[in-house]
C-alpha atoms as a PDB file:
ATOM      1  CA  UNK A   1     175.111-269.005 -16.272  1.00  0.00           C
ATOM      2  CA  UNK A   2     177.081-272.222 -15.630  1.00  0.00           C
ATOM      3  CA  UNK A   3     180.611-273.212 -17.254  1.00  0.00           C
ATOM      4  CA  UNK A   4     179.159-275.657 -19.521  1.00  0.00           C
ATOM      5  CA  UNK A   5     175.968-273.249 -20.692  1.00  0.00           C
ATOM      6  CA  UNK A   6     178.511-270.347 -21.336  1.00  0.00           C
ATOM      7  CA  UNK A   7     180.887-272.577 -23.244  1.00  0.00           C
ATOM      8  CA  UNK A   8     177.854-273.917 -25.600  1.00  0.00           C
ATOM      9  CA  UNK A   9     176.833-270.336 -26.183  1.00  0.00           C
ATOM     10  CA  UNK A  10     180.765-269.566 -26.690  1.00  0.00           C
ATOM     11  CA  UNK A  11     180.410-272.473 -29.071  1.00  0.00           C
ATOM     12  CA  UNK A  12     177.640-271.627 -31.126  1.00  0.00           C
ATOM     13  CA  UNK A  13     178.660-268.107 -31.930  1.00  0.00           C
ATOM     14  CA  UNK A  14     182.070-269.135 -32.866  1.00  0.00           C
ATOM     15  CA  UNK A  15     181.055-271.172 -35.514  1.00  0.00           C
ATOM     16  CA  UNK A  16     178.287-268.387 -36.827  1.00  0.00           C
ATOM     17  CA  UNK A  17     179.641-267.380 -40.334  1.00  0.00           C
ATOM     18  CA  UNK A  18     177.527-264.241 -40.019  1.00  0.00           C
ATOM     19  CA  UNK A  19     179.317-263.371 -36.518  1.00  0.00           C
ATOM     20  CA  UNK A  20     182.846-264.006 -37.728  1.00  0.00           C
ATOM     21  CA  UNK A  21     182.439-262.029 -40.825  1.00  0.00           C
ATOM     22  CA  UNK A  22     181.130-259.380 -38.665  1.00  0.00           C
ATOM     23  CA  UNK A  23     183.947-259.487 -36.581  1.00  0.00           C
ATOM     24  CA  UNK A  24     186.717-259.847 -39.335  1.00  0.00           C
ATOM     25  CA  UNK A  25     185.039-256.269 -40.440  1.00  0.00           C
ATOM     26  CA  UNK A  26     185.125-254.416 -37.363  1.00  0.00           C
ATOM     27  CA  UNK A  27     189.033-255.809 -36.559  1.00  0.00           C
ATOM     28  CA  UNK A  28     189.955-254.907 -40.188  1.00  0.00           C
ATOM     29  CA  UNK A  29     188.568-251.095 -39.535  1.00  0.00           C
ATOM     30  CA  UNK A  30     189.695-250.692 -36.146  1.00  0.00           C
ATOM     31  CA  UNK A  31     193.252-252.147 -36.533  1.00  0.00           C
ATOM     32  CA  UNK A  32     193.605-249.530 -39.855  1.00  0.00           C
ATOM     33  CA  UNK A  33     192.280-246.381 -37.957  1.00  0.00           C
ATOM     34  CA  UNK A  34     194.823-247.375 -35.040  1.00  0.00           C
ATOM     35  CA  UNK A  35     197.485-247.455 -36.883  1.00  0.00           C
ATOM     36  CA  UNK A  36     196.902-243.943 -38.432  1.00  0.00           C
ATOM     37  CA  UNK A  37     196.711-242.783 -34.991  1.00  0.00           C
ATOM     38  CA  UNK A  38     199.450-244.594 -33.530  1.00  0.00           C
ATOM     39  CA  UNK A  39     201.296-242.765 -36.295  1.00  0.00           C
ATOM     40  CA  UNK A  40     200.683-239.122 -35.753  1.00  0.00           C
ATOM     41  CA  UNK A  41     200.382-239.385 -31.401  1.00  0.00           C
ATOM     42  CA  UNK A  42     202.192-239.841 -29.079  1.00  0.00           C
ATOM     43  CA  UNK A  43     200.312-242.918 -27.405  1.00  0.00           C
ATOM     44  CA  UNK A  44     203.097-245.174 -26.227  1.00  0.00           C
ATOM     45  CA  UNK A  45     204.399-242.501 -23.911  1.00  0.00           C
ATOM     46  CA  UNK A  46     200.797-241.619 -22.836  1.00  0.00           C
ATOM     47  CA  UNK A  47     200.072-245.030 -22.581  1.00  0.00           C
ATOM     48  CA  UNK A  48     203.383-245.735 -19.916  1.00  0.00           C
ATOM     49  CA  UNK A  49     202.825-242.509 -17.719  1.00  0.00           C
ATOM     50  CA  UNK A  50     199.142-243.649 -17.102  1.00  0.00           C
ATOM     51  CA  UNK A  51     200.231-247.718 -16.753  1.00  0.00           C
ATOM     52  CA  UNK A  52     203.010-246.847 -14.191  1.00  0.00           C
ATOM     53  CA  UNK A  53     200.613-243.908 -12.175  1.00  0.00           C
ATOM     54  CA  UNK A  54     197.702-246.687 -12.019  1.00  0.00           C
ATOM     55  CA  UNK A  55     200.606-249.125 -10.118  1.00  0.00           C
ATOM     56  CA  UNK A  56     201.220-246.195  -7.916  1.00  0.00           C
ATOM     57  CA  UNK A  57     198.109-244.671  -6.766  1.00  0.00           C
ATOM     58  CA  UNK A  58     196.586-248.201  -6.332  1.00  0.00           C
ATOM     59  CA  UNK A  59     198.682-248.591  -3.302  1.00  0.00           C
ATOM     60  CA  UNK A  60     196.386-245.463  -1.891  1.00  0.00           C
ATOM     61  CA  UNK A  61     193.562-246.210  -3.383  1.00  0.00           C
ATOM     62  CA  UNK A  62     191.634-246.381  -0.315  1.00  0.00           C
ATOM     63  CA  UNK A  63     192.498-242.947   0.797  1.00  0.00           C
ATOM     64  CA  UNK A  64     192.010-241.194  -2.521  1.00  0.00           C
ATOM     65  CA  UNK A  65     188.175-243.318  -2.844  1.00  0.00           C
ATOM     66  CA  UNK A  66     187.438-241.247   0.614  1.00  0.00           C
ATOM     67  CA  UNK A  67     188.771-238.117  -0.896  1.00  0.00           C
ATOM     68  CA  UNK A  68     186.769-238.372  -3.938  1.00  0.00           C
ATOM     69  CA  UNK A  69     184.013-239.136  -1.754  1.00  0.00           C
ATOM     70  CA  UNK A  70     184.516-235.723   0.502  1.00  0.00           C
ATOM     71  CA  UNK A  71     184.906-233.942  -2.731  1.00  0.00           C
ATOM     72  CA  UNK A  72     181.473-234.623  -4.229  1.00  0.00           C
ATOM     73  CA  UNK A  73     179.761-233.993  -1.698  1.00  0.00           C
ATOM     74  CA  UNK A  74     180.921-231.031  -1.081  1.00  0.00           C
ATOM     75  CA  UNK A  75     179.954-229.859  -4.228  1.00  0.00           C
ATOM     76  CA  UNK A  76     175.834-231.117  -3.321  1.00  0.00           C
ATOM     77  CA  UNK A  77     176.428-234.668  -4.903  1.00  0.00           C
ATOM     78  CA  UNK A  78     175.318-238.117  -2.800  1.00  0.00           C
ATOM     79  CA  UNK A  79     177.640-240.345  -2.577  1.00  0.00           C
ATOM     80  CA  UNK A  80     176.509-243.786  -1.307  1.00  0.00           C
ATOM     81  CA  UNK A  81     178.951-247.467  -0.934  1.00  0.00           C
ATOM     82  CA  UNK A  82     177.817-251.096  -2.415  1.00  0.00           C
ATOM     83  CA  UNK A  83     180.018-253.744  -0.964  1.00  0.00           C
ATOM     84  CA  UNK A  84     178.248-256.303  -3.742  1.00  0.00           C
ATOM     85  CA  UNK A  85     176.567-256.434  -7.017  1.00  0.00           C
ATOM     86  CA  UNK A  86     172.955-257.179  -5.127  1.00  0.00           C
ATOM     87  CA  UNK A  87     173.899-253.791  -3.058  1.00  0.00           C
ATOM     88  CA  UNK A  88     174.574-251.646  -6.142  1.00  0.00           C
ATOM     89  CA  UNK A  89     171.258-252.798  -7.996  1.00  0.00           C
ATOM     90  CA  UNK A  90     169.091-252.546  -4.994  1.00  0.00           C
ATOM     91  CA  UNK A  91     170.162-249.162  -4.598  1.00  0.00           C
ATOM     92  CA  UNK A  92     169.677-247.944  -8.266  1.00  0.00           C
ATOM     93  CA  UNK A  93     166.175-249.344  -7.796  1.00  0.00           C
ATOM     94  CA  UNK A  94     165.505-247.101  -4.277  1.00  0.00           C
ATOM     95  CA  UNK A  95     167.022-244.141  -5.874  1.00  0.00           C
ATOM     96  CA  UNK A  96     164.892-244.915  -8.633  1.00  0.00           C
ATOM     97  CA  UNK A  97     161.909-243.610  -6.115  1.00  0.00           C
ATOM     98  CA  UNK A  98     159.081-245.336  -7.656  1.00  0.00           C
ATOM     99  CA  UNK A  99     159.834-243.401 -11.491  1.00  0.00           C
ATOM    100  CA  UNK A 100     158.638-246.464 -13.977  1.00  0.00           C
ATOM    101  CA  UNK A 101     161.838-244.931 -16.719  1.00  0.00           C
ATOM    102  CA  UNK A 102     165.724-245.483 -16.761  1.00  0.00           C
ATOM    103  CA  UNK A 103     167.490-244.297 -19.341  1.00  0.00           C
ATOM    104  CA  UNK A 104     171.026-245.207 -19.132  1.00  0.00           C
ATOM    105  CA  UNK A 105     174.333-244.564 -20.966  1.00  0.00           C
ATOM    106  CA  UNK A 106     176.310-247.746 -22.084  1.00  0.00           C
ATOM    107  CA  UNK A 107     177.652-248.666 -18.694  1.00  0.00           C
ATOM    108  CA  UNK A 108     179.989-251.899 -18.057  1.00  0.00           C
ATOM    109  CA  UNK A 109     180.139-251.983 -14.436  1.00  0.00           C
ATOM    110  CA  UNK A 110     175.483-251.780 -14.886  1.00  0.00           C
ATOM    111  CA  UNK A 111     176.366-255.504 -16.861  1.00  0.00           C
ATOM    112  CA  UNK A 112     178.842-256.470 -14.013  1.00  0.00           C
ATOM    113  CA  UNK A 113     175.788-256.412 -11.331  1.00  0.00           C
ATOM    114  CA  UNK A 114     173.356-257.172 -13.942  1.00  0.00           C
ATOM    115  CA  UNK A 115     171.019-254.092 -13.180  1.00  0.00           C
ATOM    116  CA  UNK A 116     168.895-254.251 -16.179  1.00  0.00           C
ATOM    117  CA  UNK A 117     167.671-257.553 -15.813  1.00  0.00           C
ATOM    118  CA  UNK A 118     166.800-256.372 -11.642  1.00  0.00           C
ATOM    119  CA  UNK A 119     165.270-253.605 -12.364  1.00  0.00           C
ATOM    120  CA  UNK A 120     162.864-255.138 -15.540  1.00  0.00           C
ATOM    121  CA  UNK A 121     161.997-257.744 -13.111  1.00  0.00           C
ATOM    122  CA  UNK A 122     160.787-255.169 -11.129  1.00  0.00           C
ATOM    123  CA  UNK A 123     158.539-253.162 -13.816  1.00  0.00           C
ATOM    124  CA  UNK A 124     161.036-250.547 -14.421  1.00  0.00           C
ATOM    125  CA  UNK A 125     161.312-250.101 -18.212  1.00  0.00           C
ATOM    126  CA  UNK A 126     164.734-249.462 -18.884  1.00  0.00           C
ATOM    127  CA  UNK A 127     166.450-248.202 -22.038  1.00  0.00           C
ATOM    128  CA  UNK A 128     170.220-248.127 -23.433  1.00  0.00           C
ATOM    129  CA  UNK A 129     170.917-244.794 -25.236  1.00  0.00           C
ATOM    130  CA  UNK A 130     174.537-246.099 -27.092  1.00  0.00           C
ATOM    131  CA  UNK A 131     173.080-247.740 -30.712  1.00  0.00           C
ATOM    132  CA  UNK A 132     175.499-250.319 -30.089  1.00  0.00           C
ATOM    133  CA  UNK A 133     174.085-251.086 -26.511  1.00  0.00           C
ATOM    134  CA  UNK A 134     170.109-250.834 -27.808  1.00  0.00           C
ATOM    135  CA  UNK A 135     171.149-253.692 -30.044  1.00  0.00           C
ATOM    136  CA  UNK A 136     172.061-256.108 -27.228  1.00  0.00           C
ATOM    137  CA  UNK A 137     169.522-254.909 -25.294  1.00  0.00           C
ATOM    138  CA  UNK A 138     166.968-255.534 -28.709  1.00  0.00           C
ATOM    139  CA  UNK A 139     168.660-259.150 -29.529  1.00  0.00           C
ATOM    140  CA  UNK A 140     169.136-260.085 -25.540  1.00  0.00           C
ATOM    141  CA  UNK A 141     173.150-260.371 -26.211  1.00  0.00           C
ATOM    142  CA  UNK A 142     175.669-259.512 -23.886  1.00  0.00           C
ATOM    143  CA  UNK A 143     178.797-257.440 -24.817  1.00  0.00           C
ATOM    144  CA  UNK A 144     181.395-259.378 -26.589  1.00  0.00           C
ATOM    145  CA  UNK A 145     183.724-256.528 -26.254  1.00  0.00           C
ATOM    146  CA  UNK A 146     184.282-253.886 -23.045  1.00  0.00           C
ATOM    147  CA  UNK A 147     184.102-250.960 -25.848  1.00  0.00           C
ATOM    148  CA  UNK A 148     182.399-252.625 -29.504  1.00  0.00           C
ATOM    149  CA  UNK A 149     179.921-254.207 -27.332  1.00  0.00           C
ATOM    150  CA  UNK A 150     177.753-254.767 -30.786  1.00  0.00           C
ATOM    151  CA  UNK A 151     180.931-256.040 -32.786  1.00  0.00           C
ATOM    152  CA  UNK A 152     179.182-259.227 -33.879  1.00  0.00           C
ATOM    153  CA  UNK A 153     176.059-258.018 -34.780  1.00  0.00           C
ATOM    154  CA  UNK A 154     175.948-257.754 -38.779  1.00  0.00           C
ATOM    155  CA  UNK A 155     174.328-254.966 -40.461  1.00  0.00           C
ATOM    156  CA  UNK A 156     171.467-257.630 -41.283  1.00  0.00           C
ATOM    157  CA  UNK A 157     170.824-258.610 -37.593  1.00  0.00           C
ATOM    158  CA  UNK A 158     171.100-254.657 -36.150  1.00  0.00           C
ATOM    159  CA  UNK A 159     168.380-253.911 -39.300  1.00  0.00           C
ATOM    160  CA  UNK A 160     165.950-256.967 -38.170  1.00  0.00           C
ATOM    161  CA  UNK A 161     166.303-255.572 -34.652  1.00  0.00           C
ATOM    162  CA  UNK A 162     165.685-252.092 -35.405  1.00  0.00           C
ATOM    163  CA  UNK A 163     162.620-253.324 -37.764  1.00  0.00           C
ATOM    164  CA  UNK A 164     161.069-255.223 -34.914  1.00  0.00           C
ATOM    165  CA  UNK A 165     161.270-251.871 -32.671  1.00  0.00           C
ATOM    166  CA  UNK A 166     160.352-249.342 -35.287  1.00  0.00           C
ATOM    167  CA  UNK A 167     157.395-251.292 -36.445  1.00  0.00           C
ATOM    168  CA  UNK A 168     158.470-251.007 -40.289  1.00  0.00           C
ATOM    169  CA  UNK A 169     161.045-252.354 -42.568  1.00  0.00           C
ATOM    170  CA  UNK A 170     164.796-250.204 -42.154  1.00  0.00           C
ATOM    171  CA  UNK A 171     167.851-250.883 -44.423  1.00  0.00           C
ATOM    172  CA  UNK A 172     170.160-252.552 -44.029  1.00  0.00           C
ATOM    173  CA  UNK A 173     172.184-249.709 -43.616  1.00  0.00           C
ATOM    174  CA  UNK A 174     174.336-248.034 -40.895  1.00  0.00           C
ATOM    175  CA  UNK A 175     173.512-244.590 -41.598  1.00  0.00           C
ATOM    176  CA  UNK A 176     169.711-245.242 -41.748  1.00  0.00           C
ATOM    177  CA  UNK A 177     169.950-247.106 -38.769  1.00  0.00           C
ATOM    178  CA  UNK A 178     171.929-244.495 -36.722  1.00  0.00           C
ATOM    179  CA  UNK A 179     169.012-242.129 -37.736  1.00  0.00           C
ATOM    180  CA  UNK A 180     166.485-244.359 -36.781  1.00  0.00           C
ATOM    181  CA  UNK A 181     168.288-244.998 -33.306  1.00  0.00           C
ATOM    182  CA  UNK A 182     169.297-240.876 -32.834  1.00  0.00           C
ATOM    183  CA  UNK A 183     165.058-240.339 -32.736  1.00  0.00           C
ATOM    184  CA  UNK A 184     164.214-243.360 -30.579  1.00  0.00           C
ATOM    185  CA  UNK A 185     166.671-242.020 -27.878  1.00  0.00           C
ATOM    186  CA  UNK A 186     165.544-238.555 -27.888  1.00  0.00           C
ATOM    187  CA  UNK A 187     161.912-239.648 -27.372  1.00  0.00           C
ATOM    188  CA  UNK A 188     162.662-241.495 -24.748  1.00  0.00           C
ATOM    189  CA  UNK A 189     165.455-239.525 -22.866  1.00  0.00           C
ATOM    190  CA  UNK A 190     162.479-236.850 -23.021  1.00  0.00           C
ATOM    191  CA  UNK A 191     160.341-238.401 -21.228  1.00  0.00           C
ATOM    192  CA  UNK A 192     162.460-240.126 -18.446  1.00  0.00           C
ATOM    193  CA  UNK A 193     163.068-238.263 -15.000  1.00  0.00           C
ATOM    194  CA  UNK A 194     165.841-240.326 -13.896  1.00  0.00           C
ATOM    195  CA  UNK A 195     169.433-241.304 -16.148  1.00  0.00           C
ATOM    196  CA  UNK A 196     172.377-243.319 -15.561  1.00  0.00           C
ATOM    197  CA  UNK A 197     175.793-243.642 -16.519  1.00  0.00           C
ATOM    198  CA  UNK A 198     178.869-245.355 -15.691  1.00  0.00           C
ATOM    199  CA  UNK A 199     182.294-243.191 -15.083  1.00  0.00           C
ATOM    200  CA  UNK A 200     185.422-243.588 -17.236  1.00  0.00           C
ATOM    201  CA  UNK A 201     187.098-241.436 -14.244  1.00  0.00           C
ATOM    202  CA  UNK A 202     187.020-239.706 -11.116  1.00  0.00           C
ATOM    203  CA  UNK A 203     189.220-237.118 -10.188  1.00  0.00           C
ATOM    204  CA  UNK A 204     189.627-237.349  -7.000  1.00  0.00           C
ATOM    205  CA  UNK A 205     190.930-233.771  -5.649  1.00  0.00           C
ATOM    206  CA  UNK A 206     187.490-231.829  -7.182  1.00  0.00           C
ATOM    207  CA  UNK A 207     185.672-234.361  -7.139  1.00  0.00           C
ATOM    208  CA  UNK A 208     184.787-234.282 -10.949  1.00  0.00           C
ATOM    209  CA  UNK A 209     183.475-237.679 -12.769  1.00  0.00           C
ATOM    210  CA  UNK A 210     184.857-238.022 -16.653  1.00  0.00           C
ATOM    211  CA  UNK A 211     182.723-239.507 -19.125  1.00  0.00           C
ATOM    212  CA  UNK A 212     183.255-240.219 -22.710  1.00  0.00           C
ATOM    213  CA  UNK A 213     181.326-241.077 -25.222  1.00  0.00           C
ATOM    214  CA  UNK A 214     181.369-240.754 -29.702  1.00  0.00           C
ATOM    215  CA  UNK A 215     177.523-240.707 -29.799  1.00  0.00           C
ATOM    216  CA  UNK A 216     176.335-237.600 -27.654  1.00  0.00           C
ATOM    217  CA  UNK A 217     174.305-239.579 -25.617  1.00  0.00           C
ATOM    218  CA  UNK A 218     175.767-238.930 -22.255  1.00  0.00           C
ATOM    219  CA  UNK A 219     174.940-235.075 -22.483  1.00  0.00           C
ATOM    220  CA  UNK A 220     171.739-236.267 -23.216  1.00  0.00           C
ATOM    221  CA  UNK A 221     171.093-239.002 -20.376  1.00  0.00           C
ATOM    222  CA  UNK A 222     173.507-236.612 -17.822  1.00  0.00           C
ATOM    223  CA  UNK A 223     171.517-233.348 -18.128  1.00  0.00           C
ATOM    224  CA  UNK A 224     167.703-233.727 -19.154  1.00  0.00           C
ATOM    225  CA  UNK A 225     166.379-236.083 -16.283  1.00  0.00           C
ATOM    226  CA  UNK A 226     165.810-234.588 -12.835  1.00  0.00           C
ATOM    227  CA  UNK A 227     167.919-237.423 -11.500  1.00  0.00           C
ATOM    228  CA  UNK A 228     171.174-238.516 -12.355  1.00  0.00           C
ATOM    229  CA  UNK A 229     172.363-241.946 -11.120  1.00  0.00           C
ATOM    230  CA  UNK A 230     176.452-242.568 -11.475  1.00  0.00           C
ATOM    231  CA  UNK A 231     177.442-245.864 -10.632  1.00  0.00           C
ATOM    232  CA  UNK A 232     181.303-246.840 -11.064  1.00  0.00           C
ATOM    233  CA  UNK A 233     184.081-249.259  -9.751  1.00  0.00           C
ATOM    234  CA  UNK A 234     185.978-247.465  -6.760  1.00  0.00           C
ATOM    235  CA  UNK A 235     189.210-248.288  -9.464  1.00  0.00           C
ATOM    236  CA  UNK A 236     187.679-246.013 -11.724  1.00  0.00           C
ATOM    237  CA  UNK A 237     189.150-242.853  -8.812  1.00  0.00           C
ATOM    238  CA  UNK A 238     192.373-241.219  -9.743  1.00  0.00           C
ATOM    239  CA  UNK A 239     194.269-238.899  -7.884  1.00  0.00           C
ATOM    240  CA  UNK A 240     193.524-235.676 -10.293  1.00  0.00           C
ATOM    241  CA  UNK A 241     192.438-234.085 -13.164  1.00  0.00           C
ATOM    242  CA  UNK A 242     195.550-235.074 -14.919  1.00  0.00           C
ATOM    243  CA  UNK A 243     195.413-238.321 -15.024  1.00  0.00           C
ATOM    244  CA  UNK A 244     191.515-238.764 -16.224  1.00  0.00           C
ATOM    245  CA  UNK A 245     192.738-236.482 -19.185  1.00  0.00           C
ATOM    246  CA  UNK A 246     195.560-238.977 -19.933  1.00  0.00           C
ATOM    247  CA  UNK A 247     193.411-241.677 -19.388  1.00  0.00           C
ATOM    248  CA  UNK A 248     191.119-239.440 -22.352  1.00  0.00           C
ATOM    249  CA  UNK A 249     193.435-239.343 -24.795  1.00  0.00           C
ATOM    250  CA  UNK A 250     194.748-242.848 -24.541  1.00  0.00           C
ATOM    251  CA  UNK A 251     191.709-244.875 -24.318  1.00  0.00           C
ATOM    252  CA  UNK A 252     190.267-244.341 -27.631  1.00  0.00           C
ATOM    253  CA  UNK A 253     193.310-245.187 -29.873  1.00  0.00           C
ATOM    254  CA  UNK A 254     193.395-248.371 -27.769  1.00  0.00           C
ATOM    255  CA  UNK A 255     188.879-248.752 -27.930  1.00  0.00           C
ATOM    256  CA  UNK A 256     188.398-247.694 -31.093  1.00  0.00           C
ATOM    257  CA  UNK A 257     191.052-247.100 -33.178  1.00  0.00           C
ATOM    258  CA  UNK A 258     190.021-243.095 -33.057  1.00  0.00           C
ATOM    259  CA  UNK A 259     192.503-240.073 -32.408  1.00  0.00           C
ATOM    260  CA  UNK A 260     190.393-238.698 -29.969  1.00  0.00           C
ATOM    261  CA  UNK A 261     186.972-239.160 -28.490  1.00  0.00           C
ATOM    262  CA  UNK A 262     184.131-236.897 -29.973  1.00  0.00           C
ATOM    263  CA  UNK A 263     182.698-235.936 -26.394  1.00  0.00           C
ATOM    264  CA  UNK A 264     183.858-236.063 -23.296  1.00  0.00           C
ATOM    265  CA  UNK A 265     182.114-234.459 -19.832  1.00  0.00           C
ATOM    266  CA  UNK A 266     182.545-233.814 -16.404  1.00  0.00           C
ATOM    267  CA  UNK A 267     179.973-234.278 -14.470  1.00  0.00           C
ATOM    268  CA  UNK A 268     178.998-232.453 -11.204  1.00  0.00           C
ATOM    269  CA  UNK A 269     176.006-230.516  -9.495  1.00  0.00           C
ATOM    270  CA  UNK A 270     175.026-227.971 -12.266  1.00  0.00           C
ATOM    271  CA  UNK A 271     175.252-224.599 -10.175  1.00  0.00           C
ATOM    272  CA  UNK A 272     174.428-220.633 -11.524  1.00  0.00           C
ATOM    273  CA  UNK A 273     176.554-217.842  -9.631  1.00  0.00           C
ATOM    274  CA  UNK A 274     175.367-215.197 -12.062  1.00  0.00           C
ATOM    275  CA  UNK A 275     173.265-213.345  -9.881  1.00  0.00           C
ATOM    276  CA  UNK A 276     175.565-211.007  -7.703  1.00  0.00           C
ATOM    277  CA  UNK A 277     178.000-213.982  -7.550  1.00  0.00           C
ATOM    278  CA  UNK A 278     175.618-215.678  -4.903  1.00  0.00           C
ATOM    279  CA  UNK A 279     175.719-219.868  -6.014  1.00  0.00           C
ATOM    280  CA  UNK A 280     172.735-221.619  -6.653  1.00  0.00           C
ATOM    281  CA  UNK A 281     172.415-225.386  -7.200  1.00  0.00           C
ATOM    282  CA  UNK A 282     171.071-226.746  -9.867  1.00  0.00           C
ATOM    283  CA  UNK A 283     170.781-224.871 -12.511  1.00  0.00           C
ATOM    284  CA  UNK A 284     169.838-226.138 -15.740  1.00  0.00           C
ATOM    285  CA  UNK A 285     170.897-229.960 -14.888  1.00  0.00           C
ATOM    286  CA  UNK A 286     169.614-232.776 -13.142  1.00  0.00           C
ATOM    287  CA  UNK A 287     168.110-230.985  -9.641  1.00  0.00           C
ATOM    288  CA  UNK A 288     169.990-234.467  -7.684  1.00  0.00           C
ATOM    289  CA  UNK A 289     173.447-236.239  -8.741  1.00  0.00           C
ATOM    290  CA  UNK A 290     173.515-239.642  -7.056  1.00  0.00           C
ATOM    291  CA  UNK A 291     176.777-241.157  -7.160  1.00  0.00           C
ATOM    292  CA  UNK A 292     177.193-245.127  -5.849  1.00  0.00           C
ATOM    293  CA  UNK A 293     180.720-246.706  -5.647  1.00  0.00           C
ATOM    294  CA  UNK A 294     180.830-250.104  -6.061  1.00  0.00           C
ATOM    295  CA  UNK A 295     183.638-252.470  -4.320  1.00  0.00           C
ATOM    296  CA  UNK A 296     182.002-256.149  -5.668  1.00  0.00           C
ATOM    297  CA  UNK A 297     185.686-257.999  -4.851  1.00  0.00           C
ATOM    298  CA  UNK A 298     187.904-255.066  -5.453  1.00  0.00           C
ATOM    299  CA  UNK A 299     189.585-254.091  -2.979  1.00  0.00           C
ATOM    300  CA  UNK A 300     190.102-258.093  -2.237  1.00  0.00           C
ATOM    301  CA  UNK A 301     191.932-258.007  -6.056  1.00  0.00           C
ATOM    302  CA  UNK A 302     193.894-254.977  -4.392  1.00  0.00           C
ATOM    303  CA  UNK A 303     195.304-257.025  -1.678  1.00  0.00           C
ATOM    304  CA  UNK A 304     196.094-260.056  -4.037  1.00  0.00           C
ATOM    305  CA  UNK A 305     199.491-259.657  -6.059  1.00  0.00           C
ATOM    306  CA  UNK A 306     197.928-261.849  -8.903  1.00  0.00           C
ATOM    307  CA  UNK A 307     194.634-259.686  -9.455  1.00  0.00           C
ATOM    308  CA  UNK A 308     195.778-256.367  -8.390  1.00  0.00           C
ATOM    309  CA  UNK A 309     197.300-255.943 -12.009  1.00  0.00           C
ATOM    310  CA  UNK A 310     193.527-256.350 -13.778  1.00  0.00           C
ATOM    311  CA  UNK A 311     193.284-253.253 -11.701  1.00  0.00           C
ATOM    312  CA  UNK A 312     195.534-251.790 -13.658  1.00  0.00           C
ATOM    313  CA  UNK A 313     193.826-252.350 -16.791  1.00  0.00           C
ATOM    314  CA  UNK A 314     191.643-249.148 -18.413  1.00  0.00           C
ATOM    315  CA  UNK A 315     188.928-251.813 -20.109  1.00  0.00           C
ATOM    316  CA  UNK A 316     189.937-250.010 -23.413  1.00  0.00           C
ATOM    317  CA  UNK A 317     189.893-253.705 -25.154  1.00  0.00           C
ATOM    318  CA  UNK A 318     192.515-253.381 -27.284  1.00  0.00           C
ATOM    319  CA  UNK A 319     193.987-256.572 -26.577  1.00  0.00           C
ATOM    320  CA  UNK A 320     191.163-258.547 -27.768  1.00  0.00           C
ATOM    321  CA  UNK A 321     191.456-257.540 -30.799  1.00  0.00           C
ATOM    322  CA  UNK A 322     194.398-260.177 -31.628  1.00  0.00           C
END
């Protein structure tokens, strides 16, 4: 999309009453639940020890990327490298192996290289699992937020979208709507053989990938299919375990407003070593883990004094709330 279309669209939605009331909602309800959180945790401190360990480990970023790399696949997980966006799509699609069903949870760095859109064109039928994310995908929005990626759509518009898919008239209510959403997911999740999901985090020394979600939908989308697609930034590595639990607990006072998130997972080869301790791989997960890091300009944002801090950043969103 050119400057000028973007700005028009930019435009438009800024002067929708129905979006800004929407919004003015969702800030009102998120800046009240932060607070209450902000008020019994410790955040500020978490918040510093993670900011200042980002602006160290960066400067070893490369090494710990190889690490994490040599870590997965030691425990049966394929790790594959996409220098660009085109790279990262193109492989999703070959790794796809000819299965006509992607279900995916919400995934930020799937908008970046626009892997929807590549793999529709291509007759893959592809499904978002987050309700938030089904509504974009419904309406043909983009996110307007790295976290609330629905935080414009009004409880009218996410009811006329749900309508259109369900084939009958829904409320105009949240709850209903949830409901509504919680069956159309399982359906589908049920009958895919291959899932995808971004990564909050990567812990580097086991070689563990951290995702988090308040909906449930990643256990779903990470352990049903027989194929398990992870594609994340190579910023999203960090040195150990520590640190992705630091980055846990500080990412959704800063997201959503929320003490803690309801779920979060580590994902790896599911393996059994009931059976006179011998190890077997999989068990009762996906039976392959794919794992694609993506580069897509940044590693030159590394090298660049300016852009290396937006490395930095944990894409909570917090600041865009203001």
């Amino acid at each position: 999309m050119r400057f000028q279309e973007h700005f028009k669209a930019l435009e438009e939605v800024a002067w929708n009453e129905e979006h800004r009331w929407a919004v003015a909602r969702a800030v009102e309800r998120y800046l009240q639940r932060r607070s209450e959180s902000m008020a019994k945790l410790k955040v500020h401190e978490w918040a510093k020890e993670l900011r200042e360990a980002r602006r160290s480990y960066l400067n070893r970023l490369e090494e710990l990327v190889g690490e994490a790399a040599e870590a997965m696949r030691e425990q049966g997980m394929e790790v594959h490298e996409a220098s660009t966006a085109v790279e990262a799509a193109e492989l999703v699609h070959e790794l796809m192996g000819g299965e006509g069903l992607l279900v995916k949870v919400k995934s930020l760095t799937s908008e970046e290289v626009g892997l929807n859109e590549y793999l529709e064109e291509r007759g893959v039928e592809v499904w978002e699992t987050d309700v938030g994310a089904i509504l974009l995908q419904l309406l043909k929005w983009r996110p307007s937020h790295p976290t609330g990626v629905s935080i414009t759509v009004s409880r009218r518009a996410a009811a006329e979208a749900y309508s259109k898919l369900a084939g009958r008239k829904l409320p105009e209510d949240p709850a209903a709507l949830v409901e509504f959403a919680r069956g159309f997911v399982r359906e589908k999740v049920l009958k895919a053989r291959v899932g995808l999901t971004g990564a909050n985090a990567i812990a580097a020394d086991v070689g563990l990938i951290y995702v988090l979600t308040n909906e449930a939908n990643d256990r779903l989308v990470t352990t049903l299919p027989d194929r398990l697609i992870v594609l994340a930034g190579i910023e999203k590595v960090m040195p150990d375990r520590h640190l992705c639990e630091l980055y846990a607990k500080v990412i959704p006072v800063y997201a959503t407003g929320a003490a803690a998130v309801t779920f979060m997972s580590t994902i790896g080869l599911s393996r059994s070593s009931d059976i006179e301790r011998v190890v077997v791989a999989p068990a009762s997960g996906p039976r392959e883990v794919h794992v694609i890091l993506l580069d897509n300009g940044r590693r030159r944002m590394l090298r660049d004094p300016c852009f290396r801090e937006a490395l930095v950043c944990i894409k909570c969103g917090g600041c865009l709330y203001y």
